[in-house]
N, C-alpha and C. Protein backbone atom coordinates (compact mmCIF):
# COMPACT_ATOMS: atom_id res chain seq x y z
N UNK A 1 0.82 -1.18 0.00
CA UNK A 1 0.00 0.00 0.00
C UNK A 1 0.88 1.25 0.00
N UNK A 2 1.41 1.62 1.10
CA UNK A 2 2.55 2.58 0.74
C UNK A 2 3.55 2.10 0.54
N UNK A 3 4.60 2.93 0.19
CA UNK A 3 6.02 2.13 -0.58
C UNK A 3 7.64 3.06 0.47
N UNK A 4 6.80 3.56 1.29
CA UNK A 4 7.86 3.76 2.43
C UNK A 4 7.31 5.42 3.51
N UNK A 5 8.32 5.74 4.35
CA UNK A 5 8.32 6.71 4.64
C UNK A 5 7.21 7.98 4.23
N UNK A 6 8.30 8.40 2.92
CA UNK A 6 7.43 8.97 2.69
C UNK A 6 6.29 9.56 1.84
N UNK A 7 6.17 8.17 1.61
CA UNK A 7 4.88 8.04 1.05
C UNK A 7 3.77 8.13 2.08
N UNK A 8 3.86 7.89 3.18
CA UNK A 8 3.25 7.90 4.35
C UNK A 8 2.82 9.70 4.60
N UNK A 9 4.07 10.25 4.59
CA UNK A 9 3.77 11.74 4.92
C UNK A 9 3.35 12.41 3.67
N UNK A 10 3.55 11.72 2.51
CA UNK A 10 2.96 12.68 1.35
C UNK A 10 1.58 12.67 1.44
N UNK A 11 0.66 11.10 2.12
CA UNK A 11 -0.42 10.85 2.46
C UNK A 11 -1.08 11.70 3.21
N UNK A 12 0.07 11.91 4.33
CA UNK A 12 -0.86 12.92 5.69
C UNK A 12 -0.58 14.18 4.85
N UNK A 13 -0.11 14.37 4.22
CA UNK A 13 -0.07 15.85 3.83
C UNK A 13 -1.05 16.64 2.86
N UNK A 14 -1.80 15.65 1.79
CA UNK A 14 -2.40 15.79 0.94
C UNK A 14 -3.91 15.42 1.53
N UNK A 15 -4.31 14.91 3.12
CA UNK A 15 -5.31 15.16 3.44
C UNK A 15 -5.76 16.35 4.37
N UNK A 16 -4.35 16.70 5.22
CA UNK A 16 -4.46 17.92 5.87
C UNK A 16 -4.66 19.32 4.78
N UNK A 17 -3.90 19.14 3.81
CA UNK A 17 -3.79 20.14 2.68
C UNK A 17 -5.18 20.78 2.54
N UNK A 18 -6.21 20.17 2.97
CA UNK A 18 -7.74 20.89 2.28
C UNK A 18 -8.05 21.91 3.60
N UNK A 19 -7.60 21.48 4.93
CA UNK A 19 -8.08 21.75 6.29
C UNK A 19 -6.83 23.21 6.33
N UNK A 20 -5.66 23.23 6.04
CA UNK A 20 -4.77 23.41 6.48
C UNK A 20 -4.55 25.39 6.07
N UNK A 21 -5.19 25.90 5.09
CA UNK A 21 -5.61 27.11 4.14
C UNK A 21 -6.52 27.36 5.56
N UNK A 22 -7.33 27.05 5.87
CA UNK A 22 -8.45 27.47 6.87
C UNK A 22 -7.95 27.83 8.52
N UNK A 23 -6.92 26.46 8.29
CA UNK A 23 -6.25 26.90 9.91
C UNK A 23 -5.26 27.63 10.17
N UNK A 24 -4.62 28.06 9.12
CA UNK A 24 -3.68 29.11 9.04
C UNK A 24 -3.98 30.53 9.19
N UNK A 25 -5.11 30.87 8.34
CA UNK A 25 -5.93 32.20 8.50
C UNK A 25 -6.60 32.18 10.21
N UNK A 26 -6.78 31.05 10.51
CA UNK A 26 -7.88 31.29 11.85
C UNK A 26 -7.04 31.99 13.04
N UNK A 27 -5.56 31.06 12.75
CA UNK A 27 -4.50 31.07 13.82
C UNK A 27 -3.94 32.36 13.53
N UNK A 28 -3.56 32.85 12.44
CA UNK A 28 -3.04 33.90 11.99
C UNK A 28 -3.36 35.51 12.77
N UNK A 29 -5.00 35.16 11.94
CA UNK A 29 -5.95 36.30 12.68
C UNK A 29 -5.56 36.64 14.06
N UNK A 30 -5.98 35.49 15.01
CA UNK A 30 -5.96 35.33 16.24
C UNK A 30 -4.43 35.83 17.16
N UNK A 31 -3.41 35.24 16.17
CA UNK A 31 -2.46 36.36 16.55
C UNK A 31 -1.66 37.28 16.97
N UNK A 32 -2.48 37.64 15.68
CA UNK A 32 -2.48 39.32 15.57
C UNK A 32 -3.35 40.12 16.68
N UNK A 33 -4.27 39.48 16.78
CA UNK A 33 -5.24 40.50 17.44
C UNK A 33 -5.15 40.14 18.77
N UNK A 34 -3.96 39.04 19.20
CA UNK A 34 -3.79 38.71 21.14
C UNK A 34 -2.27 39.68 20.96
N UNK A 35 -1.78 40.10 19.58
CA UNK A 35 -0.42 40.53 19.64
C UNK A 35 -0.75 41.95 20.11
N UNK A 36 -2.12 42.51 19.32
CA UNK A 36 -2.42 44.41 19.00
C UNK A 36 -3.14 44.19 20.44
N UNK A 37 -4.19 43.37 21.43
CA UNK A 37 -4.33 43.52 22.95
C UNK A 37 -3.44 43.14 23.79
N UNK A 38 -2.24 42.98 23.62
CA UNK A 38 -0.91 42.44 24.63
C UNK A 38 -1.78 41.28 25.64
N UNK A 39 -2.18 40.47 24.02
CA UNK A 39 -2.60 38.79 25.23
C UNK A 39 -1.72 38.13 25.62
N UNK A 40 -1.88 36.96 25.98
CA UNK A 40 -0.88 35.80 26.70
C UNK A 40 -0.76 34.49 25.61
N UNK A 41 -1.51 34.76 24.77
CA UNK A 41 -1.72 33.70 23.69
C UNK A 41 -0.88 33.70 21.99
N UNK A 42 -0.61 35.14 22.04
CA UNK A 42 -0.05 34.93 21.29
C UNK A 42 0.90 34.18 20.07
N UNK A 43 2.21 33.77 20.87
CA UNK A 43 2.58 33.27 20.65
C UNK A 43 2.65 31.79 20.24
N UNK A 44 1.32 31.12 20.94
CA UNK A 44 0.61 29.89 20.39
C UNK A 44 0.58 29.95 19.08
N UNK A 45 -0.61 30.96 19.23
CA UNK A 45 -0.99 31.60 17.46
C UNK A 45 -0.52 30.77 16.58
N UNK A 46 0.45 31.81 16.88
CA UNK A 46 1.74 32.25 16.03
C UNK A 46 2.05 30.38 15.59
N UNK A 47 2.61 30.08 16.39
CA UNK A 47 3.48 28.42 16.30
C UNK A 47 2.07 27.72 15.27
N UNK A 48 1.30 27.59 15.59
CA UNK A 48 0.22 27.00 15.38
C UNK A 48 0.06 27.28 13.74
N UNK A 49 -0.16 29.34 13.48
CA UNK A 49 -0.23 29.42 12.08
C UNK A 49 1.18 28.60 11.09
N UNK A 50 2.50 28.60 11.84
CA UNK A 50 3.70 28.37 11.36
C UNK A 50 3.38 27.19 10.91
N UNK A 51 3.24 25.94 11.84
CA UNK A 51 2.74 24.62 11.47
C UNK A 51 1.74 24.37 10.36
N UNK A 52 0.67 25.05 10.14
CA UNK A 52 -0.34 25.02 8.93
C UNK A 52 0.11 25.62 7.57
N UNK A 53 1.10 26.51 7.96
CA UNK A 53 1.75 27.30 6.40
C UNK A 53 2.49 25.66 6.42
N UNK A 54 3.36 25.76 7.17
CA UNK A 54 4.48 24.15 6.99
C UNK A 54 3.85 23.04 6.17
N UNK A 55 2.52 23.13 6.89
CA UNK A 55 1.72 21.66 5.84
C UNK A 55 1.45 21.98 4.66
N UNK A 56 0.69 23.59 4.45
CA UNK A 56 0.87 24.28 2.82
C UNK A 56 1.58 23.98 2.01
N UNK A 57 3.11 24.53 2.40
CA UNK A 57 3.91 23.88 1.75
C UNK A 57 4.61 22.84 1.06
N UNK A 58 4.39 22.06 2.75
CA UNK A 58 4.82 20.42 1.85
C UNK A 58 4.08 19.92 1.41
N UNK A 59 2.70 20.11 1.00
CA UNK A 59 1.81 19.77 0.41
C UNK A 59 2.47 19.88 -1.15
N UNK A 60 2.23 21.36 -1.02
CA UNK A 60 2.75 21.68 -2.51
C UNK A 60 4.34 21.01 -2.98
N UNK A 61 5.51 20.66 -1.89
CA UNK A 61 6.28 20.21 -2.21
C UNK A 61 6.24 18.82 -2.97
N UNK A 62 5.49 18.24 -1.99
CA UNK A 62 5.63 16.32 -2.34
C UNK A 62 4.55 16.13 -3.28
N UNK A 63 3.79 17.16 -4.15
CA UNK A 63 2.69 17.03 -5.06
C UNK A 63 3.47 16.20 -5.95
């Protein structure tokens, strides 16, 4: 069925890929706007949007 590695992650990547446009903007937003009220969350955000661009990408990489 798969033929190694990463074929495995090209798998997870090309199903997160549809979810992954949506969670980037959500996290993104969110942010920004705990960055412009000096929240405590921020920086989650932040990691969180980083990780969903990351899957963007390798999405588009291992196409």
């Amino acid at each position: 069925m798969f033929n190694g590695i990463w074929e495995i992650i090209r798998q997870i990547c090309m199903i997160l890929c549809w979810v992954a446009p949506f969670t980037f903007v959500f996290f993104l937003v969110y942010a920004v706007r705990e960055a412009v009220n000096k929240g405590k969350r921020d920086i989650e955000y932040a990691f969180f949007a980083g990780i969903s661009l990351f899957v963007i990408v390798s999405a588009f990489m291992l196409r």
